[in-house]
N, C-alpha and C. Protein backbone atom coordinates (compact mmCIF):
# COMPACT_ATOMS: atom_id res chain seq x y z
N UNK A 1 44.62 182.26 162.66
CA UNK A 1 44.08 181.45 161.60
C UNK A 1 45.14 180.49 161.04
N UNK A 2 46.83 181.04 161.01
CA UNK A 2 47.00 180.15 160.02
C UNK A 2 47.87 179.14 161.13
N UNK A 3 47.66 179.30 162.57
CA UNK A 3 48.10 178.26 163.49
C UNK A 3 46.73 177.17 163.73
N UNK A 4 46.01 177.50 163.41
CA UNK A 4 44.80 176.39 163.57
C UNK A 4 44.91 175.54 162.59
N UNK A 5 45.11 176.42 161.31
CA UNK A 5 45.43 175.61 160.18
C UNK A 5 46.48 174.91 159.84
N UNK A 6 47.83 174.99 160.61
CA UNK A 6 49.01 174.21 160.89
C UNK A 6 48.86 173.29 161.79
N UNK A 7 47.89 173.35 163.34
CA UNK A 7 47.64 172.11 163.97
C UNK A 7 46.89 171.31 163.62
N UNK A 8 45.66 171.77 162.36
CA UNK A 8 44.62 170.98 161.68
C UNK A 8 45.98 169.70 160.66
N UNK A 9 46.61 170.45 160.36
CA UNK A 9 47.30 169.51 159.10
C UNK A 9 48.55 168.78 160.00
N UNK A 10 49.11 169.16 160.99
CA UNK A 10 49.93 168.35 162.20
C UNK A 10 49.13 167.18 162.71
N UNK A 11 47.82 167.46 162.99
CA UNK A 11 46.39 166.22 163.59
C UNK A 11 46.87 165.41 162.14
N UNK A 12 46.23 165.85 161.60
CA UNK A 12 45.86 164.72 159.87
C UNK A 12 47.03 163.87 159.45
N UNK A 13 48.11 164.87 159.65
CA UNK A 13 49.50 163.86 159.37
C UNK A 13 49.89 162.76 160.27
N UNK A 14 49.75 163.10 161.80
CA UNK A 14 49.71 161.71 162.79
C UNK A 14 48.71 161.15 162.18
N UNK A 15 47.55 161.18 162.38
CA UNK A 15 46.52 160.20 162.11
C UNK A 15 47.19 159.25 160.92
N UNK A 16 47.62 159.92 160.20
CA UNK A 16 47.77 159.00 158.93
C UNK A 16 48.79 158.16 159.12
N UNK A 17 50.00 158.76 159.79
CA UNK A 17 51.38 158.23 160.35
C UNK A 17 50.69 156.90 161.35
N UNK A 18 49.63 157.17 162.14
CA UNK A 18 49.33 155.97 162.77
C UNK A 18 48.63 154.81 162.40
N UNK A 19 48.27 155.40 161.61
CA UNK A 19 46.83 154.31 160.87
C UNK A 19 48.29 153.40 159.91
N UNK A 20 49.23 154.51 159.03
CA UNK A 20 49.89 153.25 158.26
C UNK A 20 51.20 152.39 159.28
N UNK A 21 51.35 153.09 160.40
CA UNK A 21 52.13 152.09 161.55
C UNK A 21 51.53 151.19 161.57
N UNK A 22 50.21 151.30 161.97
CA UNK A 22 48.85 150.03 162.37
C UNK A 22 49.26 148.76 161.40
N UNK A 23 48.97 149.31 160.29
CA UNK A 23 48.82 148.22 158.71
C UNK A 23 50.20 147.80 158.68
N UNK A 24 51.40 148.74 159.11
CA UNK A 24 52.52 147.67 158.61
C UNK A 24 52.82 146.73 159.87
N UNK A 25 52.11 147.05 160.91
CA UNK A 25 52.29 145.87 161.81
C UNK A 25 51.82 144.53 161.50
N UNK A 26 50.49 144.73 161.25
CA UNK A 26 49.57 143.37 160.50
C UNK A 26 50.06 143.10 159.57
N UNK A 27 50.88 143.68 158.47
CA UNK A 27 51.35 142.92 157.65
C UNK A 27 52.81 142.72 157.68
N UNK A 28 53.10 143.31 158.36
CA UNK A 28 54.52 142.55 159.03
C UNK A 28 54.56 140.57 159.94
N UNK A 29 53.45 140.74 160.42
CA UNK A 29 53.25 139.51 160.88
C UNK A 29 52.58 138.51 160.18
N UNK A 30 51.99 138.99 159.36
CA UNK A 30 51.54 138.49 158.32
C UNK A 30 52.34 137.39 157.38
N UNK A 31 53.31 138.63 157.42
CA UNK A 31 54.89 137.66 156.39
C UNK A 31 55.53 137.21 156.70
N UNK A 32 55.54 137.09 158.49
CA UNK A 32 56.47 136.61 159.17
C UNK A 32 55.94 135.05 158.89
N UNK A 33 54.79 134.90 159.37
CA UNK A 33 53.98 133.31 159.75
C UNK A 33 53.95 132.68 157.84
N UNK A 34 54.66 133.68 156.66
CA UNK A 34 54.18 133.05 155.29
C UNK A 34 55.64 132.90 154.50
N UNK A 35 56.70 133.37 155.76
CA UNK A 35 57.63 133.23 155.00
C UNK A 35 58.33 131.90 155.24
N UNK A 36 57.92 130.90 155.94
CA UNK A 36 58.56 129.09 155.31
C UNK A 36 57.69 128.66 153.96
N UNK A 37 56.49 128.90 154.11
CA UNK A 37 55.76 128.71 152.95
C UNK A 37 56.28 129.02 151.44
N UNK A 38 57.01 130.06 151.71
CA UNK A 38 57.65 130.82 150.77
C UNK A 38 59.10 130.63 150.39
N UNK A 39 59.96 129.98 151.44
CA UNK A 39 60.99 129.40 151.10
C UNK A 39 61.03 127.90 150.51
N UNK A 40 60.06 127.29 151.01
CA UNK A 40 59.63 126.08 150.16
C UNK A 40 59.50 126.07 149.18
N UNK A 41 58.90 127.20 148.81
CA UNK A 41 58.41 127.23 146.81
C UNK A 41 59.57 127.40 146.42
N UNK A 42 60.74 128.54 147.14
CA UNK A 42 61.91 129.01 146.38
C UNK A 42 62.68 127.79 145.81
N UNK A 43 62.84 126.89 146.79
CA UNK A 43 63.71 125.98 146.68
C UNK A 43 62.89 125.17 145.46
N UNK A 44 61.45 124.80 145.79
CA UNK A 44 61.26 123.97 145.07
C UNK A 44 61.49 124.32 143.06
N UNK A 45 61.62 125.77 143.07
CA UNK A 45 61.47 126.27 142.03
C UNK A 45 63.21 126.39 141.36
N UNK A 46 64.21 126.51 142.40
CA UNK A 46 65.17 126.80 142.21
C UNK A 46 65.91 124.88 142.09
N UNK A 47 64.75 124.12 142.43
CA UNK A 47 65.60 122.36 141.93
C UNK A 47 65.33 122.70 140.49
N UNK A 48 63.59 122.70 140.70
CA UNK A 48 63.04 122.46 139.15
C UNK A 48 63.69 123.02 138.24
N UNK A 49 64.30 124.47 138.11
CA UNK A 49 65.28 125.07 137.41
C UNK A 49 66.56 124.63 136.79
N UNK A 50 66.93 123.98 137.86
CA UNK A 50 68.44 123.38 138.44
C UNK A 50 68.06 122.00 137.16
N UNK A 51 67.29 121.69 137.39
CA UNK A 51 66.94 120.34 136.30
C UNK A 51 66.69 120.60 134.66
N UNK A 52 65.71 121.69 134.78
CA UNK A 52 65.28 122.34 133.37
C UNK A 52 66.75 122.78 132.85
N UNK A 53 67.51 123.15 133.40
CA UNK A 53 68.62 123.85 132.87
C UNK A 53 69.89 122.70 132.61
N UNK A 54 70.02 121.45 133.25
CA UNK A 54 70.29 120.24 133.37
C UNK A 54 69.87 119.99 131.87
N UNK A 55 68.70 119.60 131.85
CA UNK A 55 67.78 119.21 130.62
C UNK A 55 68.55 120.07 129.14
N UNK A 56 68.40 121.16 129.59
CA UNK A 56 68.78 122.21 128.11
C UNK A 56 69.89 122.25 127.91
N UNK A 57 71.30 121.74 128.82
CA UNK A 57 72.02 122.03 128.74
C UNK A 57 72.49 120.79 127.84
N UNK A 58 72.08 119.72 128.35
CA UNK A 58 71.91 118.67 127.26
C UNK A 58 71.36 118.20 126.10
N UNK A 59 70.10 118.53 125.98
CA UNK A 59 69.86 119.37 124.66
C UNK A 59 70.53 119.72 123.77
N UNK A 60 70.86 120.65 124.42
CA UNK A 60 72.11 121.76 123.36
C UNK A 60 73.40 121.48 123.31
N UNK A 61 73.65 120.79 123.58
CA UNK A 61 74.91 119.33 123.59
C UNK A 61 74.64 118.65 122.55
N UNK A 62 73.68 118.07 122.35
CA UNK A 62 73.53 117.19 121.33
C UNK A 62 73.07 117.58 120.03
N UNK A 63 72.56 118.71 120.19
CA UNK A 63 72.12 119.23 119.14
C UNK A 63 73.80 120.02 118.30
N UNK A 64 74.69 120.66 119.56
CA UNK A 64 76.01 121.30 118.64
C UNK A 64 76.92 119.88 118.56
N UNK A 65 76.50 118.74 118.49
CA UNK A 65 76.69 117.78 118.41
C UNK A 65 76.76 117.17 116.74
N UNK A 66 75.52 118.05 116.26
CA UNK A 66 75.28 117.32 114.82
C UNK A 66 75.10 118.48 114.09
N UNK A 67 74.78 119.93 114.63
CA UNK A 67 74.91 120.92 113.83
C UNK A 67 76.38 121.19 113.56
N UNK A 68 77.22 121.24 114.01
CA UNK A 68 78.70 121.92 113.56
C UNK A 68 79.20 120.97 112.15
N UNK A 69 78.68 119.73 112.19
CA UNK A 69 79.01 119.05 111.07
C UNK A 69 77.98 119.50 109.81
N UNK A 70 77.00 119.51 109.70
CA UNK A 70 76.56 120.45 109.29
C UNK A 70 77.00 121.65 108.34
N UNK A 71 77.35 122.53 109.29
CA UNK A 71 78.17 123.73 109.12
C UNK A 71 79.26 123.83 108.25
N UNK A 72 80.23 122.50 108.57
CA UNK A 72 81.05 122.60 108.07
C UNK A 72 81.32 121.24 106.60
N UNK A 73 80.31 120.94 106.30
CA UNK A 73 80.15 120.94 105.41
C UNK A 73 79.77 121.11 104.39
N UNK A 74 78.87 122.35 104.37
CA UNK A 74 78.43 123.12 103.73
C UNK A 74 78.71 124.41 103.40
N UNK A 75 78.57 125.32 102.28
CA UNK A 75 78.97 126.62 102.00
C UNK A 75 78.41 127.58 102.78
N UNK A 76 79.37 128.69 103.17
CA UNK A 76 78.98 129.85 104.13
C UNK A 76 77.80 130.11 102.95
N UNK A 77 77.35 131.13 103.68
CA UNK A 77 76.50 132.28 102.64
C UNK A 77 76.70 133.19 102.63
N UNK A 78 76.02 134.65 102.01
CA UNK A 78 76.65 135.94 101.97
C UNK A 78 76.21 136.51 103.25
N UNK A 79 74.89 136.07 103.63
CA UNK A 79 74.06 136.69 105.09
C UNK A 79 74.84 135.83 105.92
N UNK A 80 75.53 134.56 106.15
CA UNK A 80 76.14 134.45 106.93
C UNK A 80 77.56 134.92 107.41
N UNK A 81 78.15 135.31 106.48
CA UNK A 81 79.10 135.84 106.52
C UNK A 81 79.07 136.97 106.84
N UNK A 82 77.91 137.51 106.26
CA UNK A 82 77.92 138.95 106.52
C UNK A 82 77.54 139.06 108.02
N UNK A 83 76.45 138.40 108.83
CA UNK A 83 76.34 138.60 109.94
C UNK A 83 77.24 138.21 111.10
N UNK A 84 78.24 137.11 110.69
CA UNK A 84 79.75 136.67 111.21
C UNK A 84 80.63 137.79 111.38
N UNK A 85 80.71 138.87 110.35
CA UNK A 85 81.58 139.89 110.66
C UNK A 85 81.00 141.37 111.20
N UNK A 86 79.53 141.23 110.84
CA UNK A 86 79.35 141.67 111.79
C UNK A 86 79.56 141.42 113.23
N UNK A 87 79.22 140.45 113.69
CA UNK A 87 79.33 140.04 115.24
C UNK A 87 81.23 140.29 115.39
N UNK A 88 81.84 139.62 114.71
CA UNK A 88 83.21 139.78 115.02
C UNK A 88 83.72 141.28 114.83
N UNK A 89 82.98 142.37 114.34
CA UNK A 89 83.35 143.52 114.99
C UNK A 89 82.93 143.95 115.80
N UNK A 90 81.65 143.85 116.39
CA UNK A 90 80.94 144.32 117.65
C UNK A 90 82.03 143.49 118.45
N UNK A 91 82.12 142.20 118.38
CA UNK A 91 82.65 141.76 119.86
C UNK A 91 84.61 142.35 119.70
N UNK A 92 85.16 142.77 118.17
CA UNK A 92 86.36 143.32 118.82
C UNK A 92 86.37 145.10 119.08
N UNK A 93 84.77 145.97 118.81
CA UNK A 93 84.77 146.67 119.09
C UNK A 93 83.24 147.25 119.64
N UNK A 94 82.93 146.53 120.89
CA UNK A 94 81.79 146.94 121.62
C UNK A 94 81.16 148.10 121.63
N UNK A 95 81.90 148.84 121.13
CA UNK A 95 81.46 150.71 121.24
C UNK A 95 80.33 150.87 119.81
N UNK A 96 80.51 149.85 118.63
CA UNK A 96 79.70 149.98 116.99
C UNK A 96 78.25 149.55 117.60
N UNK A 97 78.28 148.80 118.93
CA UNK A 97 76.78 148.24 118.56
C UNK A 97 76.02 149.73 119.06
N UNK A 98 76.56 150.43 119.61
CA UNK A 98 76.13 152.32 120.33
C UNK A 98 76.12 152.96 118.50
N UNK A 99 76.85 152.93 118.41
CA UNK A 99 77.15 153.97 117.10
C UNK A 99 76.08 153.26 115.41
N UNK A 100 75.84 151.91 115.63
CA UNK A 100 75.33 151.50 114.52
C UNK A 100 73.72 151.86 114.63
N UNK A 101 73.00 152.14 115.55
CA UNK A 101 71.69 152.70 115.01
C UNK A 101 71.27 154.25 115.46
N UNK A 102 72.70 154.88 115.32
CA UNK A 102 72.93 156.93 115.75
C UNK A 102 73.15 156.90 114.14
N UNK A 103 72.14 158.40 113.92
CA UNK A 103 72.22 159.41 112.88
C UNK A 103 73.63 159.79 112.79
N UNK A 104 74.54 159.84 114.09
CA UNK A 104 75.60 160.45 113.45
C UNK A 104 76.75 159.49 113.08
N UNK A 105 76.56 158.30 113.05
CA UNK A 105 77.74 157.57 112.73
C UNK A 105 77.19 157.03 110.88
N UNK A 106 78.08 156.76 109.91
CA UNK A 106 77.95 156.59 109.15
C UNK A 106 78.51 154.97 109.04
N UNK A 107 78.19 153.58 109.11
CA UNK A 107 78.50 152.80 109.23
C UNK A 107 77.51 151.14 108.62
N UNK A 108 78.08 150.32 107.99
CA UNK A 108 77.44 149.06 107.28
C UNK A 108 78.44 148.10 106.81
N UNK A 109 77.37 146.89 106.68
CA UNK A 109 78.11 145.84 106.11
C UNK A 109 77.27 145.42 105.21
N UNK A 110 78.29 144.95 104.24
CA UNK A 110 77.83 144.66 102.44
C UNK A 110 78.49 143.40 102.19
N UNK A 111 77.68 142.61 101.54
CA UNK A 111 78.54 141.46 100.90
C UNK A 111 78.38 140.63 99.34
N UNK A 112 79.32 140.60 98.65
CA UNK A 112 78.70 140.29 97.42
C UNK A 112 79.94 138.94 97.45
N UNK A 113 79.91 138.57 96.36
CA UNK A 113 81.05 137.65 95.82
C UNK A 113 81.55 138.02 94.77
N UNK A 114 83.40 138.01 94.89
CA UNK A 114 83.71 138.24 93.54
C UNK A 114 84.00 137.08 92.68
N UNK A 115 85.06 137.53 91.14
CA UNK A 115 85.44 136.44 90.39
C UNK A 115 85.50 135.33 90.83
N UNK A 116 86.58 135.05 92.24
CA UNK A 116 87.31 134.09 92.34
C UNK A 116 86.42 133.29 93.40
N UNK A 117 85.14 133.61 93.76
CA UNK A 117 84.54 132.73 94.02
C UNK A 117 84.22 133.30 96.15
N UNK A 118 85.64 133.74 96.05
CA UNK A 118 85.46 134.43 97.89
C UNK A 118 84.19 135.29 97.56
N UNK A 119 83.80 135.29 99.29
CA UNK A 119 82.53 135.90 99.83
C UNK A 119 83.71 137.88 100.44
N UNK A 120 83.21 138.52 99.61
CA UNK A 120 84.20 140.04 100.20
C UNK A 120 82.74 140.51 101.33
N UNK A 121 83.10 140.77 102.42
CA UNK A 121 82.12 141.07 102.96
C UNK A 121 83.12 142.44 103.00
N UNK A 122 82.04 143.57 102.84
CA UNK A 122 82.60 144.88 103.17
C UNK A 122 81.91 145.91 104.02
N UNK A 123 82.78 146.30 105.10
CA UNK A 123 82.15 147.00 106.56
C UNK A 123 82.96 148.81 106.17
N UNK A 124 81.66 149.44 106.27
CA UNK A 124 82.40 150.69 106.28
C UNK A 124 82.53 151.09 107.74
N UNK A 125 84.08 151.66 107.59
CA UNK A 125 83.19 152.53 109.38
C UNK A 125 82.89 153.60 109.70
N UNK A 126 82.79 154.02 110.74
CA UNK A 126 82.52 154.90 111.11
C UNK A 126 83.49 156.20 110.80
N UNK A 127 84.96 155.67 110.98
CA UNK A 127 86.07 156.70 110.30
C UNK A 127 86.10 156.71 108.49
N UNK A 128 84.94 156.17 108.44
CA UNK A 128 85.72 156.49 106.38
C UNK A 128 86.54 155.32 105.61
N UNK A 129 86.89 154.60 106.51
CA UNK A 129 87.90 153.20 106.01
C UNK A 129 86.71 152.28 105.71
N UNK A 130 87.32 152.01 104.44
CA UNK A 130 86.22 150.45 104.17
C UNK A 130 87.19 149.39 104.19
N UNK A 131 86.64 148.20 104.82
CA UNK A 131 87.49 147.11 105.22
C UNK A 131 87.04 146.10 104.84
N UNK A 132 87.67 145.58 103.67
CA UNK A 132 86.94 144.17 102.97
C UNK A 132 87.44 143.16 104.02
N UNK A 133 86.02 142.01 104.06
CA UNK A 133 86.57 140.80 104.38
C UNK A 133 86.49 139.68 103.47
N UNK A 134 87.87 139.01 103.32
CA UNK A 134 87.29 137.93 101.90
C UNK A 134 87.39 136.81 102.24
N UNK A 135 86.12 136.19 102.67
CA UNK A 135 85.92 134.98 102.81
C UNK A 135 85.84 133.86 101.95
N UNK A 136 86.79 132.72 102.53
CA UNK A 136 86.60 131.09 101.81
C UNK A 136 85.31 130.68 101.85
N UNK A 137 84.36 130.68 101.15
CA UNK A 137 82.81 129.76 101.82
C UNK A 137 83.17 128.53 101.83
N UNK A 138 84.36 127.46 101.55
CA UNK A 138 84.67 126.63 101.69
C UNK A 138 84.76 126.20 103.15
N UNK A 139 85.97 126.81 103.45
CA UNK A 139 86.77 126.71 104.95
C UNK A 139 86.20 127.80 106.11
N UNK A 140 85.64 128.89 105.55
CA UNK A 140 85.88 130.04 106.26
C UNK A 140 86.94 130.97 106.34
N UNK A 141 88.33 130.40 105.94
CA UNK A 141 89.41 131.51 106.03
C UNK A 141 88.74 133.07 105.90
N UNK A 142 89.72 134.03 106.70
CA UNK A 142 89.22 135.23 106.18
C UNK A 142 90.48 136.05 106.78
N UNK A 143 90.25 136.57 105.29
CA UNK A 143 91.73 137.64 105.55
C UNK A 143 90.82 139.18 105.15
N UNK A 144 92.01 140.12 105.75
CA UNK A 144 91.52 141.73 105.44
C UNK A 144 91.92 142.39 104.81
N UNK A 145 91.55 143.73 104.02
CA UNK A 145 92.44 144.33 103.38
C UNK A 145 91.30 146.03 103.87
N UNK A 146 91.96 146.63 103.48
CA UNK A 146 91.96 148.26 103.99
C UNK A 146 91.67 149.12 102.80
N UNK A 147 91.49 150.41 102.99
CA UNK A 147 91.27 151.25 101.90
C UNK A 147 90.74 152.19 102.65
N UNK A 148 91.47 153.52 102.56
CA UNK A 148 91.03 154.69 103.53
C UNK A 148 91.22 155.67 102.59
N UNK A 149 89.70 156.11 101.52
CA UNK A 149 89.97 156.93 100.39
C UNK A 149 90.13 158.33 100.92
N UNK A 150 91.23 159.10 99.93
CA UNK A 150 92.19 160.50 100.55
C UNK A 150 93.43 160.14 101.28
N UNK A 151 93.40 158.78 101.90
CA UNK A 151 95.00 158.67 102.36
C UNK A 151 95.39 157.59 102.24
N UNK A 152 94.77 156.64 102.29
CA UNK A 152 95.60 155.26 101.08
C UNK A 152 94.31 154.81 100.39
N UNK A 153 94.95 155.27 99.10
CA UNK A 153 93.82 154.90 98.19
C UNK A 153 93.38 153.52 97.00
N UNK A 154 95.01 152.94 97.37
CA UNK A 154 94.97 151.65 97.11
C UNK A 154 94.39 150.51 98.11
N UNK A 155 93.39 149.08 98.22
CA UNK A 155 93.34 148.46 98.66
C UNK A 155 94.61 147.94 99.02
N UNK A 156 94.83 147.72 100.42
CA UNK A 156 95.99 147.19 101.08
C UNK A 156 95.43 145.94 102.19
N UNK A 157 96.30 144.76 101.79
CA UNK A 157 95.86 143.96 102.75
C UNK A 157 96.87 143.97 104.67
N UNK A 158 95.77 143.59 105.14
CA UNK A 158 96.55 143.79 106.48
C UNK A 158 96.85 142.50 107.52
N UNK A 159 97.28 142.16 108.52
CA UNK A 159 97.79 140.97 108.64
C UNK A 159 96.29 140.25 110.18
N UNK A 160 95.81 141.03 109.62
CA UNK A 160 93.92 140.44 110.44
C UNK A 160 93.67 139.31 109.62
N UNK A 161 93.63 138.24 110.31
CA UNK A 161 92.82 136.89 109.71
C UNK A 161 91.95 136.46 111.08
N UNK A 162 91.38 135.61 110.24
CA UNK A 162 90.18 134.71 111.43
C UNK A 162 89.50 134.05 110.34
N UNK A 163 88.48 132.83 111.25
CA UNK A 163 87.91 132.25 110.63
C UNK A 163 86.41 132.43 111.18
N UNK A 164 85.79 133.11 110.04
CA UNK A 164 84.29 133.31 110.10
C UNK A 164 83.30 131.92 110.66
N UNK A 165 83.61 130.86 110.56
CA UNK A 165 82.97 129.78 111.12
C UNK A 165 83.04 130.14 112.70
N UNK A 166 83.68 130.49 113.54
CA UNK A 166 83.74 130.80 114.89
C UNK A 166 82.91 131.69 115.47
N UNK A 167 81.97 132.51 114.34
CA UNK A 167 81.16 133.32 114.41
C UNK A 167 79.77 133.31 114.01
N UNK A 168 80.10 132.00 113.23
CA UNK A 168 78.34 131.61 112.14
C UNK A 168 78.18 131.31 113.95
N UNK A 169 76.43 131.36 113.74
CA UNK A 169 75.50 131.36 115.25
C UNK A 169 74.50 130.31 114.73
């Protein structure tokens, strides 16, 4: 019984093995006779691209053409600033953009303005250090200062500068 029933399912498996040989033959030739057809479009799709991207690239030439003036004549803001240092810590530490939406990292950026008119953008991190940034909304200057409460508990400035304009988007 259970050798009839092993050559029954040995039959069924050729059959099937032959029937899909069959089909990939026909459609093997199939693609053979459709594949200039098909390199034609590539190309034609890969000029049109070649142009569209031509097009945008100029575009966007002319447009950071008249936006940067713009920019810089006008006052940062607190969301810009704030999203400037954000980006300028993700890009000097790629590992926050993993850790900024995990339960277990404790991490943000805050920005208010004080007295003197600077934009303090303040990033906590993930270690416990809060790290003001105090931005010129004038110029952009931006300098840092530190504060790691339990082991330096005074704000201390540190010799990190940059200019947040390199980061407005």
């Amino acid at each position: 019984m259970k050798k009839r029933l092993a050559i029954m399912i040995a039959c069924v498996m050729a059959l099937g093995l032959v029937a899909c040989g069959t089909k990939t033959e026909e459609t093997s030739s199939l693609q053979v006779e459709e594949i200039p057809a098909a390199q034609e479009s590539v190309q034609t799709n890969e000029t049109t691209e070649t142009t569209e991207a031509a097009e945008a690239t100029t575009t966007e030439e002319q447009a950071a053409e008249t936006e940067p003036a713009a920019e810089t004549t006008g006052k940062i803001t607190e969301e810009q600033a704030t999203q400037a240092i954000h980006d300028y810590c993700i890009e000097s530490f790629p590992d926050l953009a993993n850790m900024e939406g995990s339960d277990d990292y404790t991490l943000y950026w805050e920005a208010s303005t004080n007295d003197n008119g600077e934009i303090v953008v303040l990033y906590r991190a993930y270690t416990g250090a809060l790290i003001r940034y105090h931005v010129n909304p004038e110029t952009g200057d931006t300098y840092v200062t530190e504060q790691v409460p339990g082991i330096i508990d005074d704000e201390q400035r540190t010799e990190e500068t940059l200019n947040v304009k390199d980061y407005i988007k």
